[in-house]
PDB file of N, CA and C in Angstrom:
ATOM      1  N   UNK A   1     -10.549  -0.359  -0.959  1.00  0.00           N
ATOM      2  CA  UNK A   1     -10.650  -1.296   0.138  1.00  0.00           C
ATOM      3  C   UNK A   1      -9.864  -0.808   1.356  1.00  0.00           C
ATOM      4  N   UNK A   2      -8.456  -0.528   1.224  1.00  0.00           N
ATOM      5  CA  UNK A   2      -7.807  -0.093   2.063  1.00  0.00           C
ATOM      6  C   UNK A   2      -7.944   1.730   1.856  1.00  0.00           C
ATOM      7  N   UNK A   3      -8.938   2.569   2.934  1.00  0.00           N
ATOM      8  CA  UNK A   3      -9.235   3.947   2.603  1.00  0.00           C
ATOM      9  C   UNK A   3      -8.029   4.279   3.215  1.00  0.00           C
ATOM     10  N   UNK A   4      -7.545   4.053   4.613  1.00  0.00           N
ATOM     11  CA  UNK A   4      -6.392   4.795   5.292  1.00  0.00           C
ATOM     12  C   UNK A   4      -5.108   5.018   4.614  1.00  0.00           C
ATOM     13  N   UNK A   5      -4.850   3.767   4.017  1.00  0.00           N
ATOM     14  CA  UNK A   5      -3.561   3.533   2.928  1.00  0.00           C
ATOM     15  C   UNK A   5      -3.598   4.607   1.571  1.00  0.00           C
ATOM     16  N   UNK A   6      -4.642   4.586   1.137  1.00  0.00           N
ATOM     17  CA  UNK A   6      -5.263   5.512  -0.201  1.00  0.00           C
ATOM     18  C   UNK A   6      -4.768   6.814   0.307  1.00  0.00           C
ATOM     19  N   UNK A   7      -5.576   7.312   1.182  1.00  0.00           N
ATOM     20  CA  UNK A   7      -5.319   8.900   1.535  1.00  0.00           C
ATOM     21  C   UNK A   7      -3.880   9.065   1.953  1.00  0.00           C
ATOM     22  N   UNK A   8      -3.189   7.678   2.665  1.00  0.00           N
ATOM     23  CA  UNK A   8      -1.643   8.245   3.379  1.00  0.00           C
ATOM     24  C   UNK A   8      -1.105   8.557   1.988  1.00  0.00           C
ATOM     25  N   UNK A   9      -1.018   7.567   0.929  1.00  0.00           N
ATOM     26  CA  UNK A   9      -0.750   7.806  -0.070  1.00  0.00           C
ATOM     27  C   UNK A   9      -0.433   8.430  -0.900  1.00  0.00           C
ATOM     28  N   UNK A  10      -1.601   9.625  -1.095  1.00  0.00           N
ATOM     29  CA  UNK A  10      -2.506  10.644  -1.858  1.00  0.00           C
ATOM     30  C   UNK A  10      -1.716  11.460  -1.010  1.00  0.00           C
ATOM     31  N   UNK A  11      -1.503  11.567   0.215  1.00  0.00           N
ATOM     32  CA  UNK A  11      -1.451  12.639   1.300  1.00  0.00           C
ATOM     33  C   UNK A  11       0.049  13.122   1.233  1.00  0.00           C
ATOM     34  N   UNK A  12       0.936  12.254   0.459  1.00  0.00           N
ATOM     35  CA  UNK A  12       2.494  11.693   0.358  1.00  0.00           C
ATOM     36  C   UNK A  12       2.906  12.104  -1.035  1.00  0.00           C
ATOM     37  N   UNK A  13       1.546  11.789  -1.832  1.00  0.00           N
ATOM     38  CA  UNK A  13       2.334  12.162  -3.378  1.00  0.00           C
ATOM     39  C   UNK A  13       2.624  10.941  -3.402  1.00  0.00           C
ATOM     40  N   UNK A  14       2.418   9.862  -3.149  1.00  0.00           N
ATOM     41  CA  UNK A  14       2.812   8.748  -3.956  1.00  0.00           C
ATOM     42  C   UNK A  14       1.953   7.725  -4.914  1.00  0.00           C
ATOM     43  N   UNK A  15       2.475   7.619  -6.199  1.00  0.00           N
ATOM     44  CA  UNK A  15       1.691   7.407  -6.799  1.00  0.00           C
ATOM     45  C   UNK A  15       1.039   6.004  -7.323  1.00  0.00           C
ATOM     46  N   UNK A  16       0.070   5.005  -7.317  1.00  0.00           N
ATOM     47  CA  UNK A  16       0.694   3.471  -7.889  1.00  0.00           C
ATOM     48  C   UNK A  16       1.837   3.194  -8.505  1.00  0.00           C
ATOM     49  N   UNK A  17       2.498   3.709  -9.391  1.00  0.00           N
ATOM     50  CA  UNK A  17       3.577   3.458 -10.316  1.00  0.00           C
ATOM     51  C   UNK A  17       4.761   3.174  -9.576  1.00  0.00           C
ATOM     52  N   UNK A  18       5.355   4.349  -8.505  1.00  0.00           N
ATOM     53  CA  UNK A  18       5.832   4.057  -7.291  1.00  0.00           C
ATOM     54  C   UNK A  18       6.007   3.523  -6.280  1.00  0.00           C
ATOM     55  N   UNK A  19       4.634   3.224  -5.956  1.00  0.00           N
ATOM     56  CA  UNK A  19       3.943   2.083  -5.091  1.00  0.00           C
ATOM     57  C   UNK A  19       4.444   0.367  -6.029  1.00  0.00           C
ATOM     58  N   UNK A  20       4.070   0.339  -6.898  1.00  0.00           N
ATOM     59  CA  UNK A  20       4.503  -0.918  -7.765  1.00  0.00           C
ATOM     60  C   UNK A  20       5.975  -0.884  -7.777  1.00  0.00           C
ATOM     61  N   UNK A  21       6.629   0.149  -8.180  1.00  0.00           N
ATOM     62  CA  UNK A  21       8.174  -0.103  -8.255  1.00  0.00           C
ATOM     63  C   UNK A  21       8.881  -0.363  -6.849  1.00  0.00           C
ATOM     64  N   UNK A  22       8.432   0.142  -5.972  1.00  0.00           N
ATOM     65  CA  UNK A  22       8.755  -0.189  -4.447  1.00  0.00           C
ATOM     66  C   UNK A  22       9.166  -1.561  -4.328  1.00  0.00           C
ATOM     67  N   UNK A  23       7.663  -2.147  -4.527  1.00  0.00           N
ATOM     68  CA  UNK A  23       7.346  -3.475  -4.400  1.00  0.00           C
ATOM     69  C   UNK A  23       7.756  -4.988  -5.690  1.00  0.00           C
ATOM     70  N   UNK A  24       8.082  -3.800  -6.481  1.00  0.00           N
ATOM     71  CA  UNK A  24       8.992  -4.512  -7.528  1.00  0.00           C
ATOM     72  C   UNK A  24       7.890  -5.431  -8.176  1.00  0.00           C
ATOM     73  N   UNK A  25       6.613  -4.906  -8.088  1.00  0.00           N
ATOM     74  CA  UNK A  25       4.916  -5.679  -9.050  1.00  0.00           C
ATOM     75  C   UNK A  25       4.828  -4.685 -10.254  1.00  0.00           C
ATOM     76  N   UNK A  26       3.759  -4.879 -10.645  1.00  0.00           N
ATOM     77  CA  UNK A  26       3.283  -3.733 -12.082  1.00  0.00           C
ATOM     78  C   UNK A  26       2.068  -3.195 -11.774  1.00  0.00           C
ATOM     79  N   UNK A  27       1.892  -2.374 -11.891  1.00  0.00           N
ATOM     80  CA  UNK A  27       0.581  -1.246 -11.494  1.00  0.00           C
ATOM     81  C   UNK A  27      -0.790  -1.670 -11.225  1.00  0.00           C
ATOM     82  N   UNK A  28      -0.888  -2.922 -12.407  1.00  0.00           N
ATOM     83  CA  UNK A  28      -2.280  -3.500 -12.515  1.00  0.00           C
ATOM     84  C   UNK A  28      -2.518  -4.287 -11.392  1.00  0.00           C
ATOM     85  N   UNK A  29      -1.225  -5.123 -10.643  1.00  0.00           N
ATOM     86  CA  UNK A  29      -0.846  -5.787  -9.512  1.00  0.00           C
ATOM     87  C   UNK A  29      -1.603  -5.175  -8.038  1.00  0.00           C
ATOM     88  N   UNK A  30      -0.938  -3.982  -8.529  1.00  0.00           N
ATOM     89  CA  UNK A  30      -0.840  -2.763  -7.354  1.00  0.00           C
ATOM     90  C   UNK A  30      -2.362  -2.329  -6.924  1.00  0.00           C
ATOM     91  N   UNK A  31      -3.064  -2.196  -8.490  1.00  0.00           N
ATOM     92  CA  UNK A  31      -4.481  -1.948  -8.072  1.00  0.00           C
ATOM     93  C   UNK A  31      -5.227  -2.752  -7.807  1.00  0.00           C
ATOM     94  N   UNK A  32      -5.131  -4.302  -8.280  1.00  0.00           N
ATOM     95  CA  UNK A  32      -6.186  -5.465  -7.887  1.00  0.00           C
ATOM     96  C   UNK A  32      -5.521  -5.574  -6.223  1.00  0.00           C
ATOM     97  N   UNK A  33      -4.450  -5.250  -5.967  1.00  0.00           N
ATOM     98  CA  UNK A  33      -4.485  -5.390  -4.431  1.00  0.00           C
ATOM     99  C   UNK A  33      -4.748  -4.405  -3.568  1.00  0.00           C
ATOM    100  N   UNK A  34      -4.982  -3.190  -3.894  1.00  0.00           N
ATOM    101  CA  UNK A  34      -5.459  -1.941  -3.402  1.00  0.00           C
ATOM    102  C   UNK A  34      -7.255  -1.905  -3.193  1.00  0.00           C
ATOM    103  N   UNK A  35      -7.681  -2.946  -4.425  1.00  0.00           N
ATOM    104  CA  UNK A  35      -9.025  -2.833  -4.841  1.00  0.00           C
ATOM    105  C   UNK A  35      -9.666  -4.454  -3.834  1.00  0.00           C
ATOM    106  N   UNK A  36      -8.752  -4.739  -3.234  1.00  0.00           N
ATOM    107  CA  UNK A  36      -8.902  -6.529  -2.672  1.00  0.00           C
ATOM    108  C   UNK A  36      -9.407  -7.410  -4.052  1.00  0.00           C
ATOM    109  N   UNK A  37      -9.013  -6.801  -4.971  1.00  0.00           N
ATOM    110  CA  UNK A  37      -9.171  -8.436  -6.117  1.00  0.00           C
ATOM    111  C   UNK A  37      -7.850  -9.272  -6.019  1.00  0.00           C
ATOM    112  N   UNK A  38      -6.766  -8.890  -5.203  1.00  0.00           N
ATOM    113  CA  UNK A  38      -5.592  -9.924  -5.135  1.00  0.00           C
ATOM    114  C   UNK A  38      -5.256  -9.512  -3.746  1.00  0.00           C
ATOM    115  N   UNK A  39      -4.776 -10.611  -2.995  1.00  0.00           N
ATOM    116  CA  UNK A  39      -4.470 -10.391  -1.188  1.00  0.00           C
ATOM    117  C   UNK A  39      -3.146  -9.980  -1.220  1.00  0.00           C
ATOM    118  N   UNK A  40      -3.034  -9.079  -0.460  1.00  0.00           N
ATOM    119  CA  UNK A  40      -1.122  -8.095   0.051  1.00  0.00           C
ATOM    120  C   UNK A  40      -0.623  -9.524   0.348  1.00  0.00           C
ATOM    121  N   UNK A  41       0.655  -9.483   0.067  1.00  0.00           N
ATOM    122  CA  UNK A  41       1.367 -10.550   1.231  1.00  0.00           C
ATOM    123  C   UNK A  41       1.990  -9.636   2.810  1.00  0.00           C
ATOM    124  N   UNK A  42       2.756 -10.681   2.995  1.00  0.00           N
ATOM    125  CA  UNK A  42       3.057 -10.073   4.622  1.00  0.00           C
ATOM    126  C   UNK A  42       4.306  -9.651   4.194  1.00  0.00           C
ATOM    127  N   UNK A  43       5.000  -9.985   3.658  1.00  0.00           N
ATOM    128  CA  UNK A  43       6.460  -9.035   2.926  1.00  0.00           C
ATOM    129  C   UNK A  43       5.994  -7.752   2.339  1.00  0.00           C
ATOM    130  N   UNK A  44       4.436  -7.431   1.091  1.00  0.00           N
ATOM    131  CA  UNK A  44       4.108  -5.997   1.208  1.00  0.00           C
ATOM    132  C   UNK A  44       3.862  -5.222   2.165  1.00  0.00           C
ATOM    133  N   UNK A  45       3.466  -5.861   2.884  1.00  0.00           N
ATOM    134  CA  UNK A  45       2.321  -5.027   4.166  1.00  0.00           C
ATOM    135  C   UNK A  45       3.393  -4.123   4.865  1.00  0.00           C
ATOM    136  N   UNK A  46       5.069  -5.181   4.915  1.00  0.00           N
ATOM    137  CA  UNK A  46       5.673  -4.781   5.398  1.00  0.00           C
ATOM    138  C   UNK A  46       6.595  -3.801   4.784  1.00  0.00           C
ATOM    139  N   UNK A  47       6.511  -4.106   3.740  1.00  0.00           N
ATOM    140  CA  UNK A  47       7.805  -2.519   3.157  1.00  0.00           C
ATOM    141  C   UNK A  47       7.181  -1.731   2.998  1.00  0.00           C
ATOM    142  N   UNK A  48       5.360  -1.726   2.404  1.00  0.00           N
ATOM    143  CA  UNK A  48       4.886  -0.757   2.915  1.00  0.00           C
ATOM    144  C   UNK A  48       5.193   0.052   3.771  1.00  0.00           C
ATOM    145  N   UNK A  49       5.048  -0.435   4.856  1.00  0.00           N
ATOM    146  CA  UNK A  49       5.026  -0.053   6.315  1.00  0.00           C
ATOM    147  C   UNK A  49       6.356   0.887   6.435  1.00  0.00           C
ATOM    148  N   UNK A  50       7.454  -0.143   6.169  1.00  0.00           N
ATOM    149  CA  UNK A  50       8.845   0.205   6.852  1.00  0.00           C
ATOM    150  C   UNK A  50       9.065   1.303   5.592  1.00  0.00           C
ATOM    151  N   UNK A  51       8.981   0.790   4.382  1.00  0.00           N
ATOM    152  CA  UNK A  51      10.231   1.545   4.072  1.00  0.00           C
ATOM    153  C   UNK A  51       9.397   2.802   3.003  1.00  0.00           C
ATOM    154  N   UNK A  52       7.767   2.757   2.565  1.00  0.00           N
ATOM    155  CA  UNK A  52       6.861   3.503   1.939  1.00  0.00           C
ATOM    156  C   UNK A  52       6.975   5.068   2.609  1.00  0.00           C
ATOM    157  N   UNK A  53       6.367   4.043   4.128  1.00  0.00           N
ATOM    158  CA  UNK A  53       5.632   5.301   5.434  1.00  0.00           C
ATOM    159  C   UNK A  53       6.922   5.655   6.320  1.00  0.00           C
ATOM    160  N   UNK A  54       8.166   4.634   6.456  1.00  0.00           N
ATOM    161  CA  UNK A  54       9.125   4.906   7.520  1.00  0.00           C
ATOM    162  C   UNK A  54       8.519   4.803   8.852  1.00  0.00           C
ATOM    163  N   UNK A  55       7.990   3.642   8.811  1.00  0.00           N
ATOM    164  CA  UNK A  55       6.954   3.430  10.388  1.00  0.00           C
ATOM    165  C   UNK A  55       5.919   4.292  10.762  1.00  0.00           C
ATOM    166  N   UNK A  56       6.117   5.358  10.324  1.00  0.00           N
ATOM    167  CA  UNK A  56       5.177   6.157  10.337  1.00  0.00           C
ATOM    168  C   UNK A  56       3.523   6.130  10.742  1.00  0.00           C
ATOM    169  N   UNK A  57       3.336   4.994  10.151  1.00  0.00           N
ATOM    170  CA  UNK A  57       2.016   4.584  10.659  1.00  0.00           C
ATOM    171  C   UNK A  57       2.084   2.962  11.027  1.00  0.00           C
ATOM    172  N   UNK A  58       1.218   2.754  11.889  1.00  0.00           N
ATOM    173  CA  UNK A  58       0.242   1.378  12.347  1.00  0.00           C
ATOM    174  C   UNK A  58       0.334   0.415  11.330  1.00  0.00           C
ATOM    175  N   UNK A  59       0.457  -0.752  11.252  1.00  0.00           N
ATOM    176  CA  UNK A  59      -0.280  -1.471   9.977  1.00  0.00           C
ATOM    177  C   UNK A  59      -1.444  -1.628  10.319  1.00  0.00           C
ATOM    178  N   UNK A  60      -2.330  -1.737  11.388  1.00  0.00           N
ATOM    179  CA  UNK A  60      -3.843  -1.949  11.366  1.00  0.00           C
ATOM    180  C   UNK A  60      -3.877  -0.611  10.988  1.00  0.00           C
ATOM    181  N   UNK A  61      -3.561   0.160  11.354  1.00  0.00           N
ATOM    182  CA  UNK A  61      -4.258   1.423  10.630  1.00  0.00           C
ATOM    183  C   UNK A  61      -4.394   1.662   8.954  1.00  0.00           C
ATOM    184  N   UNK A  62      -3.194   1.372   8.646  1.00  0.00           N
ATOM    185  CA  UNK A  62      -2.779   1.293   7.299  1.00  0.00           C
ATOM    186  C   UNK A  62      -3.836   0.295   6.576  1.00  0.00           C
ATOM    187  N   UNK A  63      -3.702  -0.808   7.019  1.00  0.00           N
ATOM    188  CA  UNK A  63      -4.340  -1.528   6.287  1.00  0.00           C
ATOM    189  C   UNK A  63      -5.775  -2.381   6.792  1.00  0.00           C
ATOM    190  N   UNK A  64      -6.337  -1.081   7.467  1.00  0.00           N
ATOM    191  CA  UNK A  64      -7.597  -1.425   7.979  1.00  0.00           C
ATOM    192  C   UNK A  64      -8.939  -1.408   6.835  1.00  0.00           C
ATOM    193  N   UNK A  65      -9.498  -2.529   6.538  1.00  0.00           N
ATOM    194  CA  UNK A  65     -10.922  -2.724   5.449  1.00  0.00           C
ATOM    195  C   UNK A  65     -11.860  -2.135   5.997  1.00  0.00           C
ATOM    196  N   UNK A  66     -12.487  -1.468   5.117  1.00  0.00           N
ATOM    197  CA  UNK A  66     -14.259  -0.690   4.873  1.00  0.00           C
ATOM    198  C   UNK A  66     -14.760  -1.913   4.870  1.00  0.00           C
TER     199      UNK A  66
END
């Protein structure tokens, strides 16, 4: 769902497992919200953001839908 996020991701070496421990969820968490079967909150979107990427990127970019 989210392609830009996938590849920054991929592009980073980071892996769901990581991605879940970040966010302090469990993997399966990680993928129904990667996959839009469960909605990000605005506290993920944001450590994403801040502390995943280091601002690095946009959140519309980041978390722009196909």
């Amino acid at each position: 769902m989210y392609r830009n996020l996938e590849a920054e991701l991929k592009r980073k070496g980071i892996t769901r497992k990581m991605l879940a421990d970040k966010l302090g969820i469990n993997i399966a968490t990680v993928s129904a919200k990667l996959t839009g079967k469960a909605k990000l909150t605005f506290d993920e979107v944001t450590v994403i953001a801040k502390q995943v990427f280091n601002n690095e990127f946009e959140i519309p970019y980041l978390f722009k839908k196909d």
